[in-house]
N, C-alpha and C. Protein backbone atom coordinates (compact mmCIF):
# COMPACT_ATOMS: atom_id res chain seq x y z
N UNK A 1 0.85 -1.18 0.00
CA UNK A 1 0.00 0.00 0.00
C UNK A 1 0.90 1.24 0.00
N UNK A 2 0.19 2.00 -0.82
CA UNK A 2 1.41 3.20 -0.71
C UNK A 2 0.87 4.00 0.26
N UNK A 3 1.67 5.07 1.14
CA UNK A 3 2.23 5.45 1.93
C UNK A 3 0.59 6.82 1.85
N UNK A 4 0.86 7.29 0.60
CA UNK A 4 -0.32 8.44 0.04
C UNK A 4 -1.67 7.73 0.56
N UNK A 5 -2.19 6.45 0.16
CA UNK A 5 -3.37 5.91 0.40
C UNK A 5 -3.61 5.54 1.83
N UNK A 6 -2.69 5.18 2.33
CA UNK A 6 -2.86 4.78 3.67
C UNK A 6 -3.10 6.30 4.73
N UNK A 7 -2.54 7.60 3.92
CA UNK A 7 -2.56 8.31 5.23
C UNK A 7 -3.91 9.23 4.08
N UNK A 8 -4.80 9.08 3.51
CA UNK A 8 -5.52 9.03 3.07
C UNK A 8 -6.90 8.61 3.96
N UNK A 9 -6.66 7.11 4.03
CA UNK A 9 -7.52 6.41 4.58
C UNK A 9 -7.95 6.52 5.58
N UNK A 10 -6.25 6.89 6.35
CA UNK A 10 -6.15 7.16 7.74
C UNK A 10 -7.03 8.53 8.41
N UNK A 11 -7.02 9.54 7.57
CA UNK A 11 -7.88 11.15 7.33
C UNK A 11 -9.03 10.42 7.31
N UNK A 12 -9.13 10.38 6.32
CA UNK A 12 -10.77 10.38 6.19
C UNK A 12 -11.96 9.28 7.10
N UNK A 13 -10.98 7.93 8.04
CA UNK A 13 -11.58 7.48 9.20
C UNK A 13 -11.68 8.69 10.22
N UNK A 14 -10.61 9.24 10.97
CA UNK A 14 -10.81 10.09 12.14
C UNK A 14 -11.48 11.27 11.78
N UNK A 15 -11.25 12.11 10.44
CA UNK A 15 -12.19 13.26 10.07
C UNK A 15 -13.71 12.73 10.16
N UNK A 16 -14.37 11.45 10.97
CA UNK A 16 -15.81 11.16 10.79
C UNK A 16 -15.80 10.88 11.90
N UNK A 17 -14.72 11.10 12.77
CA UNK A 17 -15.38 10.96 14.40
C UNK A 17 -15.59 12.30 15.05
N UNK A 18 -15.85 12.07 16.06
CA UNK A 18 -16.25 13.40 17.22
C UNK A 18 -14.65 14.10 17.79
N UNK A 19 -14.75 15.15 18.68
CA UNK A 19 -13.33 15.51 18.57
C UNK A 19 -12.84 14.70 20.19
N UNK A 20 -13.87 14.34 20.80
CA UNK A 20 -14.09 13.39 22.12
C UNK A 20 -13.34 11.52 21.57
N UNK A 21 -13.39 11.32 20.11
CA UNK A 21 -12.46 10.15 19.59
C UNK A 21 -11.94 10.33 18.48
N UNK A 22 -11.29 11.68 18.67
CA UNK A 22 -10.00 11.68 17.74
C UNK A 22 -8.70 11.18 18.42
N UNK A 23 -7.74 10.30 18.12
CA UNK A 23 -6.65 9.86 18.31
C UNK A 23 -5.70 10.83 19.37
N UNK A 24 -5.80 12.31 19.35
CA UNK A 24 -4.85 12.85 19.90
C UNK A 24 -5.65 12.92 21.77
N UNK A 25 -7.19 12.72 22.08
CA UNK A 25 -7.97 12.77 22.99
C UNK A 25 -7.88 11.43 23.51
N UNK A 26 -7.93 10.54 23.01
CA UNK A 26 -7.54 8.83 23.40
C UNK A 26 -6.55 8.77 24.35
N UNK A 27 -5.44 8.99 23.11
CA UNK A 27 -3.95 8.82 23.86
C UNK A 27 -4.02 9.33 25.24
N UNK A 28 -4.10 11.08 24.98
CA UNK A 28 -4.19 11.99 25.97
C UNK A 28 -4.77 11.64 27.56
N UNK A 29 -5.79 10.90 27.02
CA UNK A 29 -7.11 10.30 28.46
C UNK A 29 -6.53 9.35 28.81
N UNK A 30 -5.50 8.21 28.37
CA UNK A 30 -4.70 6.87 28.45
C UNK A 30 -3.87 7.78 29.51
N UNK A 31 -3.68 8.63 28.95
CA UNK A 31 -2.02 8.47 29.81
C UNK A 31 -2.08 9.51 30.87
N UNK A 32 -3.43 10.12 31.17
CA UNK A 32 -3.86 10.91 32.17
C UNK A 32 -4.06 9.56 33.31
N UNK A 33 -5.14 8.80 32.49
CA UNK A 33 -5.34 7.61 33.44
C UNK A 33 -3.93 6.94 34.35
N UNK A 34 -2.91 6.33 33.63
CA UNK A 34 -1.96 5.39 33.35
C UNK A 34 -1.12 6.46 34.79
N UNK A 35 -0.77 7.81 34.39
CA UNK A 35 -0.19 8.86 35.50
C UNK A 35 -0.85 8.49 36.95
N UNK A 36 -2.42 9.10 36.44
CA UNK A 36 -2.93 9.03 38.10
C UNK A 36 -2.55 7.74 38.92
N UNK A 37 -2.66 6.54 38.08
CA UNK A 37 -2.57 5.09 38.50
C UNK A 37 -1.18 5.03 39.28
N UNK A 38 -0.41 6.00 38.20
CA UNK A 38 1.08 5.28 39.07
C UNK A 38 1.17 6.36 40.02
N UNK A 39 0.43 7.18 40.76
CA UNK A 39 0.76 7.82 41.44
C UNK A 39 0.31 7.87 42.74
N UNK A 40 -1.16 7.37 42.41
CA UNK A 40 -2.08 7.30 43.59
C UNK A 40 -2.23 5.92 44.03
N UNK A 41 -1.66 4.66 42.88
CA UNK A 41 -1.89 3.41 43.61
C UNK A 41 -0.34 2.79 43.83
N UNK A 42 -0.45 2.07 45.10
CA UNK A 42 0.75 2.26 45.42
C UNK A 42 1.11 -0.03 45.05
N UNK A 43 0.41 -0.37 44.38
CA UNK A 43 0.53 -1.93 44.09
C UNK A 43 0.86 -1.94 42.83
N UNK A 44 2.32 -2.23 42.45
CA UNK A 44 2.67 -2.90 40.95
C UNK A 44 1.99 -3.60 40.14
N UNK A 45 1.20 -4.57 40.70
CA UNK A 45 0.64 -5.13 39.59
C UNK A 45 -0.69 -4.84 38.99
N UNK A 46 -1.41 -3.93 40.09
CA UNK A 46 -2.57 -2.87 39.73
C UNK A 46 -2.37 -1.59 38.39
N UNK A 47 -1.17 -1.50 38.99
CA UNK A 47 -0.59 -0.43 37.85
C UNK A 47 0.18 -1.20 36.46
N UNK A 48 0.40 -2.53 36.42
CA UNK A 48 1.05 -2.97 35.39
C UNK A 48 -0.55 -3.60 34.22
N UNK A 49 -1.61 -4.02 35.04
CA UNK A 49 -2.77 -4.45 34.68
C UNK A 49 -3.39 -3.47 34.01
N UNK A 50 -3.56 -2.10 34.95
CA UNK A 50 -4.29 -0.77 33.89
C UNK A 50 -3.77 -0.13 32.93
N UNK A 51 -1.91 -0.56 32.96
CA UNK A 51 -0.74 0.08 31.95
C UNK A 51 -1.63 -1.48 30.58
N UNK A 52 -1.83 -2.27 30.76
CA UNK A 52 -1.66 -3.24 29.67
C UNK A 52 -3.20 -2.86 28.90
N UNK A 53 -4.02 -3.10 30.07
CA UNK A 53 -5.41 -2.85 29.87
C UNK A 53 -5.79 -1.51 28.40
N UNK A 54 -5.08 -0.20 28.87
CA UNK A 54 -5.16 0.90 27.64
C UNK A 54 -4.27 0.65 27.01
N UNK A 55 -3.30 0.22 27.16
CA UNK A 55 -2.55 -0.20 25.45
C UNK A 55 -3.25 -1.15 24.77
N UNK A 56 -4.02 -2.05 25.41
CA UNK A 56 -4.88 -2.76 24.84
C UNK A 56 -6.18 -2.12 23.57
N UNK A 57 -6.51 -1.10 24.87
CA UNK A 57 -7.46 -0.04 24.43
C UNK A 57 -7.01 0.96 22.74
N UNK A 58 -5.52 1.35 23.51
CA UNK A 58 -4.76 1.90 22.00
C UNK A 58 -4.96 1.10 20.89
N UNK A 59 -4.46 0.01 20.68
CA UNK A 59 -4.03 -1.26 20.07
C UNK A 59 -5.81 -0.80 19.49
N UNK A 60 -6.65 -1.23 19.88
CA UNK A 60 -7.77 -1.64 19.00
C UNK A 60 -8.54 -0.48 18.74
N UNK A 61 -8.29 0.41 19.67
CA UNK A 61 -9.17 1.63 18.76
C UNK A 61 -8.13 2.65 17.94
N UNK A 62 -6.66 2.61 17.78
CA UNK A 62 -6.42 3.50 16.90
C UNK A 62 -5.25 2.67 16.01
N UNK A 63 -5.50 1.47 15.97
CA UNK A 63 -5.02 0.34 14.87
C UNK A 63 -5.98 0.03 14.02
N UNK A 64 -6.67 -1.05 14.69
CA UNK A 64 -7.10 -2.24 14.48
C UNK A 64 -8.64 -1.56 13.46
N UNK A 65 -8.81 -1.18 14.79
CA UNK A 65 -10.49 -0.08 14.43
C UNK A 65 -10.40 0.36 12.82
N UNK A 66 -9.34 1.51 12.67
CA UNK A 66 -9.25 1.84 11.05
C UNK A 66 -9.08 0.99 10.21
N UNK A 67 -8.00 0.01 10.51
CA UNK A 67 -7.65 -0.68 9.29
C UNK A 67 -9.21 -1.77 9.29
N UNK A 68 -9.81 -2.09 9.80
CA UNK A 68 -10.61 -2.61 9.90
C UNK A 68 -11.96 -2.12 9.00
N UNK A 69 -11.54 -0.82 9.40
CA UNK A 69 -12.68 -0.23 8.30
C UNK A 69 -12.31 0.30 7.13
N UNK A 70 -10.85 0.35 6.59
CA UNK A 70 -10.54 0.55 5.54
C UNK A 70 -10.89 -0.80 4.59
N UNK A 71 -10.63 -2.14 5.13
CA UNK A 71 -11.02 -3.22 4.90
C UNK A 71 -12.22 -3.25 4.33
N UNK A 72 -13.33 -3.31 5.28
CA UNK A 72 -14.44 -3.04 4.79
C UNK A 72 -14.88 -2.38 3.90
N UNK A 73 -14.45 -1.40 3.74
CA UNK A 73 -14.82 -0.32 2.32
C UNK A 73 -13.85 -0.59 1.51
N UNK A 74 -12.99 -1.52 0.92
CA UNK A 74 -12.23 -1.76 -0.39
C UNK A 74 -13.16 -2.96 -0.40
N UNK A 75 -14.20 -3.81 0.53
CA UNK A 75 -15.26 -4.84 -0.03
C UNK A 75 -16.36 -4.47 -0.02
N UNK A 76 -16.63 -3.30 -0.55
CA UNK A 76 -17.67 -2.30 -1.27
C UNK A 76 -17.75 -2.71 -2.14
């Protein structure tokens, strides 16, 4: 895939969301979360569980999610 189409594709998925799930508000809320966690909870593996948990979250809503729907619309 060239490089043009993909960041193409990539526009025109997030230009159809709200500005509450655009990619730069995601991240932003992840790692507000991920901060407070390591700050206010004082158990490693509470904080290694909610660190995996939103990368999880990353992983499928600002991967998986687009290419998923770029998918779908080239089986139009």
């Amino acid at each position: 895939m060239k490089i043009s189409l993909f960041l193409d594709n990539f526009n025109r998925y997030w230009s159809s969301k709200p500005p509450w799930c655009q990619p730069w508000s995601v991240i932003f809320s992840g790692l507000i979360v991920i901060s407070l966690v390591y700050i206010l909870i004082p158990f490693f593996l509470i904080k290694l569980l909610i660190t995996l948990l939103i990368s999880l979250w990353w992983y499928l809503f600002l991967i998986l999610a687009p290419s998923i729907d770029n998918e779908s619309k080239d089986l139009e």
